[in-house]
N, C-alpha and C. Protein backbone atom coordinates (compact mmCIF):
# COMPACT_ATOMS: atom_id res chain seq x y z
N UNK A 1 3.32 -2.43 -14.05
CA UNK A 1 3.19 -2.43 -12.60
C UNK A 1 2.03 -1.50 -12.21
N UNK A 2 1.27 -1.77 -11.52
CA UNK A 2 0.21 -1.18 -10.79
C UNK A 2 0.62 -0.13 -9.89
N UNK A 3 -0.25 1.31 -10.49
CA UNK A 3 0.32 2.15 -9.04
C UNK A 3 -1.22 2.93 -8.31
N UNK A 4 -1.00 2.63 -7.12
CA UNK A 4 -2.15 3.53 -6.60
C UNK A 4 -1.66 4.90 -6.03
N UNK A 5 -1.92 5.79 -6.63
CA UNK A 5 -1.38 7.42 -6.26
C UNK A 5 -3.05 7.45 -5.14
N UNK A 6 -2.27 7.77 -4.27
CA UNK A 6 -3.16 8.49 -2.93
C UNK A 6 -2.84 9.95 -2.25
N UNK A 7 -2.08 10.11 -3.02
CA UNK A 7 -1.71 11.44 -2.73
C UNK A 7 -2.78 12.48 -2.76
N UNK A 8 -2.71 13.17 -1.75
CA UNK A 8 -4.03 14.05 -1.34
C UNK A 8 -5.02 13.64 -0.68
N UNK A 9 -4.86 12.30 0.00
CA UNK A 9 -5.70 11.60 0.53
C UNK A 9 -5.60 11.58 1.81
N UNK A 10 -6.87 11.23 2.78
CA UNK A 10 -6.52 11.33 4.30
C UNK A 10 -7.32 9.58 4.61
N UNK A 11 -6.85 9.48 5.44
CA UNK A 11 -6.95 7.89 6.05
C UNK A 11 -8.21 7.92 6.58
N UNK A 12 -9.02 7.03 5.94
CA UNK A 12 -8.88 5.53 5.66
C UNK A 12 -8.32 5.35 3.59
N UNK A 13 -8.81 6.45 3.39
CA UNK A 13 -8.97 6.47 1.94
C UNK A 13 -7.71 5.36 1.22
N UNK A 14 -6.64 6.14 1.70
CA UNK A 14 -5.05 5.38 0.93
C UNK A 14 -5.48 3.68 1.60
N UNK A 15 -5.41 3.19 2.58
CA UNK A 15 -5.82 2.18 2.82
C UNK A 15 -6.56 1.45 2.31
N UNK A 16 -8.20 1.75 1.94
CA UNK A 16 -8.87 1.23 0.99
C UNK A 16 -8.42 0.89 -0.50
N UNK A 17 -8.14 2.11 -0.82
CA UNK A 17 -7.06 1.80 -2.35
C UNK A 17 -6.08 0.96 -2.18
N UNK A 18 -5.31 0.67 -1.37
CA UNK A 18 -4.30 -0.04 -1.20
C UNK A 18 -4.93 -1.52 -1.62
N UNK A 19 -5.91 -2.11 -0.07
CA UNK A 19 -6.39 -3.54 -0.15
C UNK A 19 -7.35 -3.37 -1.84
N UNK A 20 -8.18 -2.65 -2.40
CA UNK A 20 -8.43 -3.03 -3.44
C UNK A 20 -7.38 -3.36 -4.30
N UNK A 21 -6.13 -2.55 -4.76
CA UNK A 21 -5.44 -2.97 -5.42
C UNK A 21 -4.95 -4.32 -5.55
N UNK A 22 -4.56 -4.72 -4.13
CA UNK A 22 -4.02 -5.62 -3.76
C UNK A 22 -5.07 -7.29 -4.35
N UNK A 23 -6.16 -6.61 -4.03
CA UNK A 23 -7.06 -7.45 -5.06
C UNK A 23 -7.18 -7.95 -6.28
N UNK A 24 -6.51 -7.35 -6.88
CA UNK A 24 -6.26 -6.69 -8.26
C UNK A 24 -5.36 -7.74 -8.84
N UNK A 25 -4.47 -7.57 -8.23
CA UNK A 25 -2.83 -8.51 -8.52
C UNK A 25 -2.77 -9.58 -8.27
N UNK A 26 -1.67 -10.49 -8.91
CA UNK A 26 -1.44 -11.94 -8.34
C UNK A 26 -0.56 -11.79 -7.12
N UNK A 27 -0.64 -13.31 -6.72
CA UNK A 27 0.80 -13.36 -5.74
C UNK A 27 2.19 -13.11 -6.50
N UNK A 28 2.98 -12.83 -6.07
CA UNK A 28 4.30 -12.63 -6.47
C UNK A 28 4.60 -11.59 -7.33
N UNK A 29 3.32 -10.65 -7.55
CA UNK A 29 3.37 -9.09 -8.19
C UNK A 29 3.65 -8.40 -7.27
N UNK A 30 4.27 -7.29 -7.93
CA UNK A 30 4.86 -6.07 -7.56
C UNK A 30 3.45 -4.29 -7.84
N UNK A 31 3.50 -3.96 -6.67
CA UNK A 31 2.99 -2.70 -7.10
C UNK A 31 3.16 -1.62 -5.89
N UNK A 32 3.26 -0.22 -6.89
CA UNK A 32 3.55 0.98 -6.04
C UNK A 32 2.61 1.61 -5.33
N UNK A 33 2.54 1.71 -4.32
CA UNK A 33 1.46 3.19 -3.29
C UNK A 33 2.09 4.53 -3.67
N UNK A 34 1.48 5.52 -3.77
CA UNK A 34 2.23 6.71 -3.14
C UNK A 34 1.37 7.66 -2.41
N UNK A 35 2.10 8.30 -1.47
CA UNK A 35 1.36 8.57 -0.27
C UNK A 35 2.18 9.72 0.03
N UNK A 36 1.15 10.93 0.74
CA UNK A 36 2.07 12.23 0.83
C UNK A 36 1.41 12.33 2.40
N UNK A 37 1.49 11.64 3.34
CA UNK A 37 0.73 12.12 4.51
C UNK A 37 1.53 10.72 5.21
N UNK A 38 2.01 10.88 7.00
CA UNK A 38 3.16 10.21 7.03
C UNK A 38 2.11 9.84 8.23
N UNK A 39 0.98 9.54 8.81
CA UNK A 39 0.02 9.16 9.15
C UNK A 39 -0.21 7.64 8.40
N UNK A 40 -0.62 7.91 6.78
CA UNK A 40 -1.47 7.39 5.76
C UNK A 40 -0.16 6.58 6.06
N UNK A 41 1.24 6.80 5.74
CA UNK A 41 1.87 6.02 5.17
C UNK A 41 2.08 4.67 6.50
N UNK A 42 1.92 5.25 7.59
CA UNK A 42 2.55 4.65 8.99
C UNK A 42 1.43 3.16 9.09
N UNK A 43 0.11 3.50 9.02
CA UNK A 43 -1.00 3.03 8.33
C UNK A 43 -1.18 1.97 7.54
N UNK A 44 -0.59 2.44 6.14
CA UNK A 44 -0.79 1.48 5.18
C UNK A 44 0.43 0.72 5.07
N UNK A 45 1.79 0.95 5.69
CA UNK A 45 2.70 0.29 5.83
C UNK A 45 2.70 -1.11 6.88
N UNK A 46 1.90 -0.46 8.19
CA UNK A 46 1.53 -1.49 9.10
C UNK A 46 0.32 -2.71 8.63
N UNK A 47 -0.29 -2.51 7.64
CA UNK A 47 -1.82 -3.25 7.25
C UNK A 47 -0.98 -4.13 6.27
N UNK A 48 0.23 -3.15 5.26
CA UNK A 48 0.77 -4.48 4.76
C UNK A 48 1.41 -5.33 4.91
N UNK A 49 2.41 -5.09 5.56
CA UNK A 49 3.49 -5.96 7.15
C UNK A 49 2.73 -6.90 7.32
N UNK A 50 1.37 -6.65 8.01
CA UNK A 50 0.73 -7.41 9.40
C UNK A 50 0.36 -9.06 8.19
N UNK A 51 0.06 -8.40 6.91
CA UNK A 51 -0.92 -9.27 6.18
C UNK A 51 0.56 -9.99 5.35
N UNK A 52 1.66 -10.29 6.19
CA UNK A 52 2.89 -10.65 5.52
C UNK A 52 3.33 -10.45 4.41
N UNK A 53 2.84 -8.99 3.22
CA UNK A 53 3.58 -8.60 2.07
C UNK A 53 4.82 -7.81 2.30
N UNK A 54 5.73 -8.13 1.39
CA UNK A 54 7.20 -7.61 0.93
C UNK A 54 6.78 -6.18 1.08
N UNK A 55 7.31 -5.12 1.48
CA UNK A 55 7.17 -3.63 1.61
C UNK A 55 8.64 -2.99 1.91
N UNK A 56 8.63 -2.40 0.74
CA UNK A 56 10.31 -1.33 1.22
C UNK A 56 9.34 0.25 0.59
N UNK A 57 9.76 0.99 1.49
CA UNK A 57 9.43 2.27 1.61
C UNK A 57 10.27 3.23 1.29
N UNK A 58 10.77 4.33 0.29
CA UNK A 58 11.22 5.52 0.00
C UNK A 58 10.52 7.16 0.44
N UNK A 59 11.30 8.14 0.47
CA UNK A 59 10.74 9.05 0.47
C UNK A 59 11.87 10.01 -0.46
N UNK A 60 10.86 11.05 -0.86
CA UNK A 60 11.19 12.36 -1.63
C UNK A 60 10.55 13.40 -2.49
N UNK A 61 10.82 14.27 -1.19
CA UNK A 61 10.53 15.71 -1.59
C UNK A 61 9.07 15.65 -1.22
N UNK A 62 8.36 14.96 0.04
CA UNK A 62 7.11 14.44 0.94
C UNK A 62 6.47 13.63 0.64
N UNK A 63 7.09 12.52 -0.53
CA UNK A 63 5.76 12.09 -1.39
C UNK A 63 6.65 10.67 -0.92
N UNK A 64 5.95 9.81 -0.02
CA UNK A 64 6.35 7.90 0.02
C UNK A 64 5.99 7.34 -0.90
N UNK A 65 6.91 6.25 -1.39
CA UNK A 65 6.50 5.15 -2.42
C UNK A 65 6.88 3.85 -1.69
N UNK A 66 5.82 3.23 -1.54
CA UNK A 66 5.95 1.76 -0.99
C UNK A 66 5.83 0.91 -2.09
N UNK A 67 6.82 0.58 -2.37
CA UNK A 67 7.17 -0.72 -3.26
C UNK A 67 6.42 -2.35 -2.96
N UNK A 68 5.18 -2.68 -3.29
CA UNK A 68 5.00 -3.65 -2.53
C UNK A 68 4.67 -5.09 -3.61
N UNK A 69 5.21 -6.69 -2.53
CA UNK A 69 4.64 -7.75 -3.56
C UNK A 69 3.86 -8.15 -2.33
N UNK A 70 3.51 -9.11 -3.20
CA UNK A 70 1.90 -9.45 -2.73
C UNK A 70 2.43 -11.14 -2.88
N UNK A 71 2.23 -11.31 -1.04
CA UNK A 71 3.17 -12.66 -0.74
C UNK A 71 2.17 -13.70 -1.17
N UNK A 72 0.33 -13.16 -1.10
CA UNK A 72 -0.52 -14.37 -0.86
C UNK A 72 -2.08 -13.22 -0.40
N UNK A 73 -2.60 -14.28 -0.22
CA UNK A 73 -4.33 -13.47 0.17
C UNK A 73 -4.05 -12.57 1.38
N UNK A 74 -4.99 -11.84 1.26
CA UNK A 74 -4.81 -11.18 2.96
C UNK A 74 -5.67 -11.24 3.98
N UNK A 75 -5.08 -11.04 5.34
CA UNK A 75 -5.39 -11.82 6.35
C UNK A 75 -6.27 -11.08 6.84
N UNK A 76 -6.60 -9.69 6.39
CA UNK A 76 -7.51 -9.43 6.80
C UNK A 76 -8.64 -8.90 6.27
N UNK A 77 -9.96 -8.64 5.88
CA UNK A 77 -10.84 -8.76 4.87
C UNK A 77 -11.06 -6.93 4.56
N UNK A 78 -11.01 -7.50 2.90
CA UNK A 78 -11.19 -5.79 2.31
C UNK A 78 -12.39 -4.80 2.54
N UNK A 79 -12.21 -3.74 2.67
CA UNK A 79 -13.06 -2.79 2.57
C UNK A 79 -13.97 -3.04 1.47
């Protein structure tokens, strides 16, 4: 599984990593974000929603992990 650690990162940065990843993968793969900034996460949670991927979100001890699949292309064009 693919993970993009963004931790330590300030926005746009986690975002960019995110849609590259997302590049990366097929449809119907699974891969992790993690994100320590609740900005970044509010962010990259909404960009993946909007672009209709699967997203469940955890937290612990400040650090988010968005669990995400990748429904199909995205709707909106990468960085």
């Amino acid at each position: 599984m693919k993970t993009v650690d963004a931790r330590g990162q300030l926005c746009p940065k986690p975002l960019i990593l995110t849609k590259k990843a997302l590049l990366e993968i097929g449809t119907g793969e699974t891969m992790q974000v993690l994100i320590d900034n609740e900005t970044s996460r509010g962010n990259v949670e909404r960009f993946l929603k909007d672009n209709g991927m699967g997203v469940e979100c955890s937290e612990e001890k400040g650090v988010f992990r968005l669990s995400v699949t990748k429904a199909g292309e995205l709707l909106s064009k990468p960085v």
